[in-house]
N, C-alpha and C. Protein backbone atom coordinates (compact mmCIF):
# COMPACT_ATOMS: atom_id res chain seq x y z
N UNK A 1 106.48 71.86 12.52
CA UNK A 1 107.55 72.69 13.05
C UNK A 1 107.58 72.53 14.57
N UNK A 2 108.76 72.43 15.03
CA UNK A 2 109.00 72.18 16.52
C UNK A 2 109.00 73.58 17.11
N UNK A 3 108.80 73.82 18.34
CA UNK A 3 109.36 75.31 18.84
C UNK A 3 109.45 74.66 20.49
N UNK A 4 110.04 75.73 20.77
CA UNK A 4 111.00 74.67 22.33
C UNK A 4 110.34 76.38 23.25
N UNK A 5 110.89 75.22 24.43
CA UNK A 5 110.70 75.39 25.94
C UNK A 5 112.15 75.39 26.69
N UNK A 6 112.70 76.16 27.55
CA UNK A 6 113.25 76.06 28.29
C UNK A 6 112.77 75.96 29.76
N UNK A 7 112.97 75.02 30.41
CA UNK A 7 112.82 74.38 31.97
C UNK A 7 113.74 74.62 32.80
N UNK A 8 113.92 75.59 33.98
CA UNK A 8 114.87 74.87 35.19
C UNK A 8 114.53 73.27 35.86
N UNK A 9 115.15 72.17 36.26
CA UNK A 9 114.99 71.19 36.49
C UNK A 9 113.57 71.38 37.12
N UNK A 10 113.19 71.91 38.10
CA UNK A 10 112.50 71.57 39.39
C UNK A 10 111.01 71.81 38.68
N UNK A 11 110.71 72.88 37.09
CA UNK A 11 110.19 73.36 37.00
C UNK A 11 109.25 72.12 36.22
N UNK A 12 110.63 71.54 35.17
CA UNK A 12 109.99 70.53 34.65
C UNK A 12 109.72 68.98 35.49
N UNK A 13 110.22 68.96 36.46
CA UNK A 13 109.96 67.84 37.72
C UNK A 13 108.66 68.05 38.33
N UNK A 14 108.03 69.38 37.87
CA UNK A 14 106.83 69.68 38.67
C UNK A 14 105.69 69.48 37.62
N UNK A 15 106.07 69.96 36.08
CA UNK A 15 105.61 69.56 35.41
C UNK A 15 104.94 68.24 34.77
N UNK A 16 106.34 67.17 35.21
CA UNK A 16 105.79 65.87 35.49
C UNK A 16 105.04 65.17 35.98
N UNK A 17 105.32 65.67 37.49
CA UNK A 17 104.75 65.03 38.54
C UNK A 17 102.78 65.60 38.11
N UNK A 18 102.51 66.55 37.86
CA UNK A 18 101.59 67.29 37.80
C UNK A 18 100.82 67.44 36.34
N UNK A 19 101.28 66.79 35.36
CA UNK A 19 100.81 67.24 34.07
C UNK A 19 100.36 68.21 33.36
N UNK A 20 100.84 69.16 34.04
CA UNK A 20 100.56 70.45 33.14
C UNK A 20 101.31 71.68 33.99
N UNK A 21 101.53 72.54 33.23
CA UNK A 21 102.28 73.78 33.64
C UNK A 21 102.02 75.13 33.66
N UNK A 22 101.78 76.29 33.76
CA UNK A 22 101.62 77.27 33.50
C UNK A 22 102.57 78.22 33.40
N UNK A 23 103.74 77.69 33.64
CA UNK A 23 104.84 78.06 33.14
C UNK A 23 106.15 79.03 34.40
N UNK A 24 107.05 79.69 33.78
CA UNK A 24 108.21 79.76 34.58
C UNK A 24 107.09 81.31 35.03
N UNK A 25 108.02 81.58 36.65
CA UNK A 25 107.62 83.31 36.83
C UNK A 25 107.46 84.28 36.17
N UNK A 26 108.30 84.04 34.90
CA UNK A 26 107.76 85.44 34.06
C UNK A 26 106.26 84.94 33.39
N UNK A 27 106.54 83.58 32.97
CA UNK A 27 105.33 83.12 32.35
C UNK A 27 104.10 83.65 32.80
N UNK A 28 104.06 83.15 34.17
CA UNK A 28 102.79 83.91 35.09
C UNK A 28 102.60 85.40 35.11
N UNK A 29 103.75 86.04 35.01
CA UNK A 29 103.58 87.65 34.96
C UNK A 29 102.95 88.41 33.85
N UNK A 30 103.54 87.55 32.72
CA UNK A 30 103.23 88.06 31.29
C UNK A 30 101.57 87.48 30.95
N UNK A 31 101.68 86.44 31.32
CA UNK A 31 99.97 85.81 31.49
C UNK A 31 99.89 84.78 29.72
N UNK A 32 101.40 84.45 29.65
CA UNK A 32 101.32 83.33 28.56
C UNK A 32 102.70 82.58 28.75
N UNK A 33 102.89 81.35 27.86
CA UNK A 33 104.35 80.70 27.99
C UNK A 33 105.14 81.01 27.08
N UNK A 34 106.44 81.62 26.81
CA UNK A 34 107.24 82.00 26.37
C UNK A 34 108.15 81.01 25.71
N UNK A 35 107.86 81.03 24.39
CA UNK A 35 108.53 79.99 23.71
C UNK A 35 109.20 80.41 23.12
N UNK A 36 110.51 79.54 21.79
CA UNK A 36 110.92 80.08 21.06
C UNK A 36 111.14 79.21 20.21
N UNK A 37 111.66 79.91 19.05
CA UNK A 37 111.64 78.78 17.23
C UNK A 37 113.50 78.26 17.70
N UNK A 38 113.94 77.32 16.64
CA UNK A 38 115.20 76.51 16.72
C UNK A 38 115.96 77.95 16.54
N UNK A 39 115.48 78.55 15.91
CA UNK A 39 116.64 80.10 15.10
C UNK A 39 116.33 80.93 16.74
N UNK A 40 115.82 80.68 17.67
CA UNK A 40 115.58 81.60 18.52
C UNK A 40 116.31 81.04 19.95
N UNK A 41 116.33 79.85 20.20
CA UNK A 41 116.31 79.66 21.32
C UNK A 41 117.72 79.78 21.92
N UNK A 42 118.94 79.78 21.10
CA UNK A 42 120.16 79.80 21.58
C UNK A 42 120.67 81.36 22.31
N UNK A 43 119.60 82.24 21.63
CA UNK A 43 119.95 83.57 22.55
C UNK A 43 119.19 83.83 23.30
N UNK A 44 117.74 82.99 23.26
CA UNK A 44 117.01 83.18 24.74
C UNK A 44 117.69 82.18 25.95
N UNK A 45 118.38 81.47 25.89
CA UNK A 45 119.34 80.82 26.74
C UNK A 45 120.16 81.68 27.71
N UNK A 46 121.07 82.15 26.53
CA UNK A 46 122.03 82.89 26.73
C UNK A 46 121.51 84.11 27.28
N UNK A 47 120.62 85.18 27.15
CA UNK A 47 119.85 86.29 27.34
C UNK A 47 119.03 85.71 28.91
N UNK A 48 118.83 84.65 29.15
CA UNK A 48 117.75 84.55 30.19
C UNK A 48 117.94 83.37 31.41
N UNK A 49 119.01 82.67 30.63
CA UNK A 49 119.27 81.24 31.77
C UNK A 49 120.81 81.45 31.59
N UNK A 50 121.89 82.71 31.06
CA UNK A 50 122.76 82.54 31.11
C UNK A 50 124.11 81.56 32.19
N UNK A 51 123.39 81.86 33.66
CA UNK A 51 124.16 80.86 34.23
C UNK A 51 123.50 79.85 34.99
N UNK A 52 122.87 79.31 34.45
CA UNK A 52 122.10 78.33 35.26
C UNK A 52 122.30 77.18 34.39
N UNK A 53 122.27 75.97 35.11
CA UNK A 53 123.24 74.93 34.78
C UNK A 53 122.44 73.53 34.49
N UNK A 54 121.57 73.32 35.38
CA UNK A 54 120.77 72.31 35.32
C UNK A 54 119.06 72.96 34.77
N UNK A 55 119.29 72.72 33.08
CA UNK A 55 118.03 73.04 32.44
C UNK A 55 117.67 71.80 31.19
N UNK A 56 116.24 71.86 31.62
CA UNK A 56 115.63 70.69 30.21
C UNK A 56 115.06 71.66 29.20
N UNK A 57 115.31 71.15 27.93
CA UNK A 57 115.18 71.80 26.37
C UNK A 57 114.00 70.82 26.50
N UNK A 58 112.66 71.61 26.19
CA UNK A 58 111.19 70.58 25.67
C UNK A 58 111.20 71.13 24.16
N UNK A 59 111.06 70.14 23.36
CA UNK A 59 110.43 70.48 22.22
C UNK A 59 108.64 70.13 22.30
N UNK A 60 108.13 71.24 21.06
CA UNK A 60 106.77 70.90 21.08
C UNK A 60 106.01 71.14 19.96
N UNK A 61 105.16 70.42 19.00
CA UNK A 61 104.98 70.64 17.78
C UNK A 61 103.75 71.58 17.81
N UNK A 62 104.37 72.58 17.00
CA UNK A 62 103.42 74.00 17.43
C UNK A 62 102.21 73.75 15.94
N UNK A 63 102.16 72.82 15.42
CA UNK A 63 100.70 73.22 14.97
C UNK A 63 100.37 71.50 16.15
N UNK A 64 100.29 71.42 16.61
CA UNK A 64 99.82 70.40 17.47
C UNK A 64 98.79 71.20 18.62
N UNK A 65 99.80 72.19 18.95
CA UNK A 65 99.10 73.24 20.14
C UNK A 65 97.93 73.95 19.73
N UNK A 66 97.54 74.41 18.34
CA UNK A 66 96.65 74.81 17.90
C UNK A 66 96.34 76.03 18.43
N UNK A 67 95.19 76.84 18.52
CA UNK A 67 94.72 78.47 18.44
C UNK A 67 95.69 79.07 19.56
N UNK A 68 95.43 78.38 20.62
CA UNK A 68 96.43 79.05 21.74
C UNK A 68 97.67 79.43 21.43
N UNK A 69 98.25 78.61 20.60
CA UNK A 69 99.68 79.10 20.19
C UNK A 69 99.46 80.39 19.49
N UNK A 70 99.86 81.76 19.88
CA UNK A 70 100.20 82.95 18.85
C UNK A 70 101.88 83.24 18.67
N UNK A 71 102.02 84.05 17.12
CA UNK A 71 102.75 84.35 16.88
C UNK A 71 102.91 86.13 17.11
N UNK A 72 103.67 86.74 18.32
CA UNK A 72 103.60 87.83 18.44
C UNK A 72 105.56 88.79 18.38
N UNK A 73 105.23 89.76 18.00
CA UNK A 73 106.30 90.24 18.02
C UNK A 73 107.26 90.42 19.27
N UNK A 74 108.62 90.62 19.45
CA UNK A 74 109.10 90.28 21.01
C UNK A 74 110.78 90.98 20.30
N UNK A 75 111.64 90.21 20.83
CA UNK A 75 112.97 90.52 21.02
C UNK A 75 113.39 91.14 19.27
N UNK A 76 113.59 92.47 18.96
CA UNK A 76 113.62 92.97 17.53
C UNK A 76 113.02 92.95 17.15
N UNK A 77 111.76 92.92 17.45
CA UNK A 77 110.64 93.06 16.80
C UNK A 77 110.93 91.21 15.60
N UNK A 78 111.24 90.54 16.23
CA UNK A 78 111.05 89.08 15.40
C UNK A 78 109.59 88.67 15.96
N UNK A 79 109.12 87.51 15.74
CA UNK A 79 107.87 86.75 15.79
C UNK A 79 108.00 85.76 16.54
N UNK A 80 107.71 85.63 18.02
CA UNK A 80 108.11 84.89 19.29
C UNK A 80 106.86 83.74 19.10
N UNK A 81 106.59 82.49 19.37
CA UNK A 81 105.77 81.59 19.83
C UNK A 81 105.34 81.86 21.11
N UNK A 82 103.85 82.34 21.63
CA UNK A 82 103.43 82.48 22.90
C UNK A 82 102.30 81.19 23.07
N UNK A 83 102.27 80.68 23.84
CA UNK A 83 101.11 80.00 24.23
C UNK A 83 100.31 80.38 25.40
N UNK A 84 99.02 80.71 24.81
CA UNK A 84 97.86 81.03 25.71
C UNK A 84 96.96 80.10 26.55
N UNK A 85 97.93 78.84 26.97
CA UNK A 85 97.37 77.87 27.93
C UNK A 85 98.25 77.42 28.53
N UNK A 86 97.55 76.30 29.13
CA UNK A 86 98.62 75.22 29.90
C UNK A 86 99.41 74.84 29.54
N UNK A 87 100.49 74.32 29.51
CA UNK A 87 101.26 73.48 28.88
C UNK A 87 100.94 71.94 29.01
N UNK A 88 100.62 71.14 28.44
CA UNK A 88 100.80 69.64 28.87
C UNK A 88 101.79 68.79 28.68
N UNK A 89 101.63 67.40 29.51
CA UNK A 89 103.33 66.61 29.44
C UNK A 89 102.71 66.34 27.71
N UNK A 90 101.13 66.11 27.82
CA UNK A 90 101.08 65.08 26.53
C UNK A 90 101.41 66.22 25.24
N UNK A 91 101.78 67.28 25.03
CA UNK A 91 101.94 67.98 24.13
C UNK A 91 103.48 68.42 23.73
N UNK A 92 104.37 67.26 25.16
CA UNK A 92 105.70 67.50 24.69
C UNK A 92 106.18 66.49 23.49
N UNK A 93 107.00 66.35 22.35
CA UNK A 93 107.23 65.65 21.70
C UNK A 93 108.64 65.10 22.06
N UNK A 94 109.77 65.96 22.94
CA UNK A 94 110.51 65.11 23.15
C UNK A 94 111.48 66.40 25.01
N UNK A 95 112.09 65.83 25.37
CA UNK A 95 113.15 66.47 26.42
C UNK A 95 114.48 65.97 26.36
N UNK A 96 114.86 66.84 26.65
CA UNK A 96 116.68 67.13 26.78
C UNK A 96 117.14 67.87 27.56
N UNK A 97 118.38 67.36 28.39
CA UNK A 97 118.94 67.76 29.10
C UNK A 97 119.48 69.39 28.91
N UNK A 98 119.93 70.23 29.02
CA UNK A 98 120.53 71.82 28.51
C UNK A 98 121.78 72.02 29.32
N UNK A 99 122.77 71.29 29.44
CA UNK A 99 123.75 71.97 30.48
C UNK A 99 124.61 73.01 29.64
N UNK A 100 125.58 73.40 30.68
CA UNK A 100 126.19 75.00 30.72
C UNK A 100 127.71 74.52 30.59
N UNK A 101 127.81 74.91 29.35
CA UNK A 101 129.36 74.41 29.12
C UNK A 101 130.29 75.81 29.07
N UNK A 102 131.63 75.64 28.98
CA UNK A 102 132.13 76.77 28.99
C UNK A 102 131.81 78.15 28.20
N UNK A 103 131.31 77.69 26.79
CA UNK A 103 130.78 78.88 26.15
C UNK A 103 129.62 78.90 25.53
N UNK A 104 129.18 78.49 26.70
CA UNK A 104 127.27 78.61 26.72
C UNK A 104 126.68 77.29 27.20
N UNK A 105 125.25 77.31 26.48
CA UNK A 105 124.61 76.08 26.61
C UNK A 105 124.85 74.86 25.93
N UNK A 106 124.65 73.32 25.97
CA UNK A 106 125.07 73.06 24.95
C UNK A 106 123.84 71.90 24.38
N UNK A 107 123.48 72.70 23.27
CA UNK A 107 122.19 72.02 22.62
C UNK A 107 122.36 70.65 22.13
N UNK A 108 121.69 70.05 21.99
CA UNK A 108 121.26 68.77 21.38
C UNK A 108 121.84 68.97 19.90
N UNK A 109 122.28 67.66 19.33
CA UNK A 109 122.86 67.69 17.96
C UNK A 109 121.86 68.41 16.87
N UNK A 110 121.88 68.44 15.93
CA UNK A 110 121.30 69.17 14.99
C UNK A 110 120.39 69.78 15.00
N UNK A 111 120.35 70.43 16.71
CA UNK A 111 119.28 71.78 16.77
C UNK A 111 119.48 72.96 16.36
N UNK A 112 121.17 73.34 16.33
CA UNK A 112 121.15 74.58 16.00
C UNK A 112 122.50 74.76 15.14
């Protein structure tokens, strides 16, 4: 099962350059990385990067991530993907661009 990442450009440019991440400002606040499932991520977009324009979609295969990955309750009480580490480049399986089209984001073909 895949579960994704949302990036502002600079965030995942830093990520690159650097191989590993600890994730966006809230990430650091909350003290894990804030992920979400394919059924999740189109309203954490919309809910959190609503106008921001230049974003990369990471996918990442969450039994790949192993113990660190938890499944905790979050937005409705649904079951959010948190990761309790770093992020690494080598644990991305793929990136995509996320731009901001007139009525919303606009995902990659048969993500959502």
């Amino acid at each position: 099962m895949l579960v994704y990442k949302i990036f502002r450009r600079s965030e995942w440019n830093a990520l690159r350059a650097t191989g590993a991440s600890d994730g966006a400002p809230v990430d650091l606040a909350d003290g894990y990385i804030h992920l979400s499932t394919a059924a999740q991520v189109v309203e954490t977009a919309a809910r959190h990067f609503a106008q921001e324009s230049d974003l990369v979609l990471v996918a990442l295969d969450a039994d790949a991530l192993g113990p660190a990955l938890r499944w905790e309750p979050s937005r409705g009480g649904a079951l959010f993907p948190h990761l309790y580490r770093r992020l690494r480049i080598e644990d991305v399986v793929w990136d995509k661009s996320l731009p901001l089209g007139a009525a919303g984001h606009i995902f990659p073909e048969g993500l959502v």
